[in-house]
N, C-alpha and C. Protein backbone atom coordinates (compact mmCIF):
# COMPACT_ATOMS: atom_id res chain seq x y z
N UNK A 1 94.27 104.44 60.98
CA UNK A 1 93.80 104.58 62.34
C UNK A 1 93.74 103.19 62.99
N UNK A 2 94.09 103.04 64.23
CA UNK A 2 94.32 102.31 64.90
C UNK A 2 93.12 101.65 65.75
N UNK A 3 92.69 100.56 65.60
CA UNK A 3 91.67 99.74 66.98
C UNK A 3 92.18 98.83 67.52
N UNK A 4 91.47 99.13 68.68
CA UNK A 4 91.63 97.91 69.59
C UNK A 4 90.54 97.01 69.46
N UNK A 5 90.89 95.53 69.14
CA UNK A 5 90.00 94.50 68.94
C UNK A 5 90.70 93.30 69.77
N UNK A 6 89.87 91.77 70.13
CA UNK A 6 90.21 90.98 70.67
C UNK A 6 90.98 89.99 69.08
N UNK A 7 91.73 89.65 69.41
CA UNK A 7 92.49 88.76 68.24
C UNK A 7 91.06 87.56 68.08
N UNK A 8 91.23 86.96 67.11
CA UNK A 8 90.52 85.80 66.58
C UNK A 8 91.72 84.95 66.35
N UNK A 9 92.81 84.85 66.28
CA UNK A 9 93.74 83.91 65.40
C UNK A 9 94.74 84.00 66.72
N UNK A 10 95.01 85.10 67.29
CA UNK A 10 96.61 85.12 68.52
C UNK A 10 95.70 85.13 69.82
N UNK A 11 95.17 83.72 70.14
CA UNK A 11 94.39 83.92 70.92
C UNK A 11 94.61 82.63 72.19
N UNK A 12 94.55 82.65 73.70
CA UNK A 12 94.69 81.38 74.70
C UNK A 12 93.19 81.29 75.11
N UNK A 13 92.68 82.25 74.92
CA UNK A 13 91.53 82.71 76.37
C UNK A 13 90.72 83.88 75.85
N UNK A 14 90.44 83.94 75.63
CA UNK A 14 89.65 85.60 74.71
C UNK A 14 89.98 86.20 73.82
N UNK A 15 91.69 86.16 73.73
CA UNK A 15 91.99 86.83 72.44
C UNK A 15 92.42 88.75 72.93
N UNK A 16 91.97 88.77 73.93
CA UNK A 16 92.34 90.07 74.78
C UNK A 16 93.85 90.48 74.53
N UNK A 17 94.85 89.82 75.00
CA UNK A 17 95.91 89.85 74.99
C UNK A 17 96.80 89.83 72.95
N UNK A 18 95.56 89.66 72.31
CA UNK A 18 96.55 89.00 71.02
C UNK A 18 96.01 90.63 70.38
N UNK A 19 95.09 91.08 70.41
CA UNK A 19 94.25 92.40 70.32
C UNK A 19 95.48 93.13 70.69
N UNK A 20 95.54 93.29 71.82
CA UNK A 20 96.51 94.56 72.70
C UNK A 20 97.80 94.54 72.18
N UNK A 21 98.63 93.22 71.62
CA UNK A 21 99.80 93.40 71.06
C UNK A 21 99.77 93.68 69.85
N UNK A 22 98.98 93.44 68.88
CA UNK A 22 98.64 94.37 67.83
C UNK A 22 98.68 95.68 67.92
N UNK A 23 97.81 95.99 68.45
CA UNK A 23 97.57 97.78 69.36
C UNK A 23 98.97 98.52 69.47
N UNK A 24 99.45 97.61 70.09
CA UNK A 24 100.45 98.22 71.20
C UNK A 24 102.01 98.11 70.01
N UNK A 25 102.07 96.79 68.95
CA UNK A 25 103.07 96.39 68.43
C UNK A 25 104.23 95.89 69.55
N UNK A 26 103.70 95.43 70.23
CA UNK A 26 104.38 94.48 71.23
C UNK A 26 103.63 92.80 71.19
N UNK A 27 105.11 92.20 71.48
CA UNK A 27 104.60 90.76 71.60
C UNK A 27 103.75 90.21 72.54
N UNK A 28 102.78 89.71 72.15
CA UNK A 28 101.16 89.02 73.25
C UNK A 28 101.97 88.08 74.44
N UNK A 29 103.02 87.52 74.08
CA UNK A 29 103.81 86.76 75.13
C UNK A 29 104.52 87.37 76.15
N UNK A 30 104.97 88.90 75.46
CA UNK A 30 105.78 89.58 76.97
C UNK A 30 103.96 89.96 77.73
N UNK A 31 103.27 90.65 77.13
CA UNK A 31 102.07 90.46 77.81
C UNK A 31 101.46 89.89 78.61
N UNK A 32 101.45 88.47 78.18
CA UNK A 32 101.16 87.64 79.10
C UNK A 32 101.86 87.51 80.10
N UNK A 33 103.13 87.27 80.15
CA UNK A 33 103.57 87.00 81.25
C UNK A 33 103.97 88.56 82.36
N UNK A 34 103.66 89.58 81.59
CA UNK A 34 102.93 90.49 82.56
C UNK A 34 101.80 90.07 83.67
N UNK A 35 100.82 89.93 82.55
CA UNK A 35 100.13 89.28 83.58
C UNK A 35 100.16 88.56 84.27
N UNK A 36 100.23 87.41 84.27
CA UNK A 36 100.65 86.48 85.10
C UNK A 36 101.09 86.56 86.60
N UNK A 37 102.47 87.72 86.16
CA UNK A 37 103.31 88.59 87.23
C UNK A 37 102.03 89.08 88.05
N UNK A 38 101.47 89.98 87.38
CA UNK A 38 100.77 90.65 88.40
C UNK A 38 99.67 89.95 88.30
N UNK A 39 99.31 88.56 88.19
CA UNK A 39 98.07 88.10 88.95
C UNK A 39 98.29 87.39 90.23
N UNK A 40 99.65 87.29 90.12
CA UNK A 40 100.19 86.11 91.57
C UNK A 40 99.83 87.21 92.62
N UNK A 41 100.00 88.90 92.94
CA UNK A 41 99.71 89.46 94.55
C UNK A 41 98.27 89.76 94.65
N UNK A 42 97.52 90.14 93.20
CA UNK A 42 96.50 90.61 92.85
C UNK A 42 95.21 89.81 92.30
N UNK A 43 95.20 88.67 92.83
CA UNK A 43 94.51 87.96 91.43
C UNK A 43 93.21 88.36 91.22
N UNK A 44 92.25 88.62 92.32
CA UNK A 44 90.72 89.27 91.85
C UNK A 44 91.13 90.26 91.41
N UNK A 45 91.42 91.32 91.33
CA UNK A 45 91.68 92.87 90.87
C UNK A 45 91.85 92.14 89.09
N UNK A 46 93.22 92.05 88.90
CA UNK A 46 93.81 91.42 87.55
C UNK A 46 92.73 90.72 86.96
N UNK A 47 92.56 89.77 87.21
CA UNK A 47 90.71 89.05 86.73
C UNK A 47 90.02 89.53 86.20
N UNK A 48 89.22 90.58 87.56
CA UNK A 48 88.06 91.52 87.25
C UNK A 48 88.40 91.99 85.98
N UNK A 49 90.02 92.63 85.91
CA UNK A 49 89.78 93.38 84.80
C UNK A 49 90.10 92.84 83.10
N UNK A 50 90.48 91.53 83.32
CA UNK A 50 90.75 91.13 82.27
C UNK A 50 89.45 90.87 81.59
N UNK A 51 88.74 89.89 82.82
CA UNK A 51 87.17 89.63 82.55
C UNK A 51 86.33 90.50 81.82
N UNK A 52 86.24 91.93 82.36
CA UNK A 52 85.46 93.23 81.71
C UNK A 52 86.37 93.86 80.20
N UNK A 53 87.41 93.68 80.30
CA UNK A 53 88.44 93.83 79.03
C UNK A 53 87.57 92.66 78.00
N UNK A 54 87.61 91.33 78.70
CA UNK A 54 86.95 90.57 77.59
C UNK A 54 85.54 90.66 77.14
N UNK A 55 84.83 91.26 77.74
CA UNK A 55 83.88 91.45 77.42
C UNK A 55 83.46 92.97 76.65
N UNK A 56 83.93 94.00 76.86
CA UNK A 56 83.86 95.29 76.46
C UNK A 56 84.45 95.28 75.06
N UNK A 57 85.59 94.90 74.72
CA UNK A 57 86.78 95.02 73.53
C UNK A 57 85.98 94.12 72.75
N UNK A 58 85.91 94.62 71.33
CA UNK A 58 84.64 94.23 70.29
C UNK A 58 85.97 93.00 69.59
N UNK A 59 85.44 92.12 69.27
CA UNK A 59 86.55 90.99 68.48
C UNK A 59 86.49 91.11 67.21
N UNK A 60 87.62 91.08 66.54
CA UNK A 60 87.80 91.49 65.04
C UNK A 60 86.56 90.80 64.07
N UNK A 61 86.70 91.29 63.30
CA UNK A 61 85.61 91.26 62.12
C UNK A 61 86.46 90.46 60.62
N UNK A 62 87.49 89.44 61.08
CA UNK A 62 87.73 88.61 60.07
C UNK A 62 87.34 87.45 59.74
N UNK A 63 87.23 87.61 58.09
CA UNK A 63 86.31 86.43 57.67
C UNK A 63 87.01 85.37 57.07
N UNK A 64 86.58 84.48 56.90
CA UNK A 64 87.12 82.94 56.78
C UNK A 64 86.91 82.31 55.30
């Protein structure tokens, strides 16, 4: 079974994005530059939600 977690290790900024390509089995880099795309017409909207993404999405539980 599958979770969604924030990466600890594939991480720029929260780790949001390194989480979701795990998830998803897509690369965190085409991701990003999704975003990106759509933060240039949108940028509060895109933000808001990355912001609440980073905060809601529980960060992995690996140990060191």
């Amino acid at each position: 079974m599958k979770k969604l977690y924030r990466s600890s290790d594939n991480r720029y900024v929260a780790g949001v994005f390194g989480g979701l390509s795990d998830y998803l089995n897509v690369d965190a880099t085409v991701l990003r530059v999704i975003f990106v795309i759509l933060l240039i017409p949108s940028f509060t909207t895109v933000a808001l939600i990355y912001l609440v993404a980073a905060l809601i999405i529980p960060k992995d539980m690996e140990i060191y």
